[in-house]
C-alpha atoms as a PDB file:
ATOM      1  CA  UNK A   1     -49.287  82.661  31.795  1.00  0.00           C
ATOM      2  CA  UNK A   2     -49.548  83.926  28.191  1.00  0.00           C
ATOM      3  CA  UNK A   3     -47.890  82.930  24.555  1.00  0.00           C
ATOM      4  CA  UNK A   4     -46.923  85.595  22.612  1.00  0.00           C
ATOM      5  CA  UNK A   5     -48.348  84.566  19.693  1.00  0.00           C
ATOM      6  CA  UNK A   6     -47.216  85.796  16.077  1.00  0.00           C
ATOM      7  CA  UNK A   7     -45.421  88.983  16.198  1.00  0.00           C
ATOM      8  CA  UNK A   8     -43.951  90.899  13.651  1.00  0.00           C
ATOM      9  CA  UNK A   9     -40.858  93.218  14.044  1.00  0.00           C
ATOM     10  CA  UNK A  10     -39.657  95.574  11.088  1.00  0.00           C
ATOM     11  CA  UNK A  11     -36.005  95.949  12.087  1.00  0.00           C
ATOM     12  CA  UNK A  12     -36.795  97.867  15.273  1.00  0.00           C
ATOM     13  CA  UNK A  13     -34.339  97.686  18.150  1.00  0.00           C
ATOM     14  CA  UNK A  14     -34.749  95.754  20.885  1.00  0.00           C
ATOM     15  CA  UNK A  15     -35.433  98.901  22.864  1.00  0.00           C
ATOM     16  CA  UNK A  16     -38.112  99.961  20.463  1.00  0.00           C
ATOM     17  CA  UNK A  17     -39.610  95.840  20.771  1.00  0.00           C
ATOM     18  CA  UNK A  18     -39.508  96.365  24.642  1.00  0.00           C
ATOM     19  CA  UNK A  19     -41.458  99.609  24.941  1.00  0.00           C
ATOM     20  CA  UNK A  20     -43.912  98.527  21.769  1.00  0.00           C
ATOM     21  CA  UNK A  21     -45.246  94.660  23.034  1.00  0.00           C
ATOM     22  CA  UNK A  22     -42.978  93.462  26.153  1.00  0.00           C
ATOM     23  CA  UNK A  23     -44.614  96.822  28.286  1.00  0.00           C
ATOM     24  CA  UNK A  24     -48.340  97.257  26.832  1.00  0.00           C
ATOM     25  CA  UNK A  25     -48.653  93.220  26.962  1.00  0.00           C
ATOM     26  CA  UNK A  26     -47.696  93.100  30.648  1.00  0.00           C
ATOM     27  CA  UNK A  27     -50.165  95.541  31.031  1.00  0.00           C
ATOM     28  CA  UNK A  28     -53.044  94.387  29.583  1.00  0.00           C
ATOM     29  CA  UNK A  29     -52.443  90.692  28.709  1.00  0.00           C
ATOM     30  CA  UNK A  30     -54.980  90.533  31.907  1.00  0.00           C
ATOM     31  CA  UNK A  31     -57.703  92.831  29.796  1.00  0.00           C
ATOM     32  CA  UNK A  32     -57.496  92.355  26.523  1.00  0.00           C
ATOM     33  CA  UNK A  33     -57.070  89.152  24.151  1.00  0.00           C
ATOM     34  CA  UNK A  34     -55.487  91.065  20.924  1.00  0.00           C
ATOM     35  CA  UNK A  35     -53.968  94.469  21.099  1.00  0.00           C
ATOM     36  CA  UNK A  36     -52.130  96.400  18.910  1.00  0.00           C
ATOM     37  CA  UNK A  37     -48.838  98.447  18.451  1.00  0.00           C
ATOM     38  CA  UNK A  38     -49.251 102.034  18.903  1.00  0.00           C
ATOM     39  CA  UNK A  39     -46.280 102.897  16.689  1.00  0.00           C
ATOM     40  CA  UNK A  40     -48.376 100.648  14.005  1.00  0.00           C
ATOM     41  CA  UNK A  41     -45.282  97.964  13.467  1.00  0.00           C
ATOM     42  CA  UNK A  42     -46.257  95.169  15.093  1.00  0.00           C
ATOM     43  CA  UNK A  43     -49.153  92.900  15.829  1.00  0.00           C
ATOM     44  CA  UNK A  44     -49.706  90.133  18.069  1.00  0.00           C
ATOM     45  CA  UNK A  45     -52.109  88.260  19.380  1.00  0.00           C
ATOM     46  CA  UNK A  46     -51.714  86.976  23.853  1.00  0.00           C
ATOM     47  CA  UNK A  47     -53.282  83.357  23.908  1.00  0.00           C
ATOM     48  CA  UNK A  48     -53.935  82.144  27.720  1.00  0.00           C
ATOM     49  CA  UNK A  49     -51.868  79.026  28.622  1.00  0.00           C
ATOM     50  CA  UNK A  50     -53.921  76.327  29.812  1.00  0.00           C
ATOM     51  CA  UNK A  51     -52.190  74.186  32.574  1.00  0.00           C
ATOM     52  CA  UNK A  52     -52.183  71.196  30.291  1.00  0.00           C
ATOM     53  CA  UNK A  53     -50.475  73.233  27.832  1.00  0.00           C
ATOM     54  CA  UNK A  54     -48.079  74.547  30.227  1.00  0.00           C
ATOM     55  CA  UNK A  55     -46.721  71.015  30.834  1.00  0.00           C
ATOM     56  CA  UNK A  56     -46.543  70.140  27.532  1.00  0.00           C
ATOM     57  CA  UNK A  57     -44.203  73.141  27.048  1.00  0.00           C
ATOM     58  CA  UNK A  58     -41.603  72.484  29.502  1.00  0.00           C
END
């Protein structure tokens, strides 16, 4: 499991959010540790979940 971790959004819709992080991160949350917004509005960084950390969230 990953964190989404610091994201920025410029009013963009929700649509605009989806096809931006939700879609590249599922993608290559596996490959890569920071990637970047094509469209240039938004950052973020995926941090890997330890299992420890995973209980402390829930």
């Amino acid at each position: 499991m990953y964190l989404l971790k610091s994201a920025s959004f410029k009013n963009k819709s929700l649509a605009d959010i989806k096809k931006c992080i939700l879609e590249p991160l599922i993608k290559n949350c596996q490959d890569n540790e920071i990637d970047f917004c094509e469209s240039g509005f938004a950052q973020y960084e995926i941090i890997p979940l330890s299992k420890k950390q995973l209980k402390e969230a829930e």
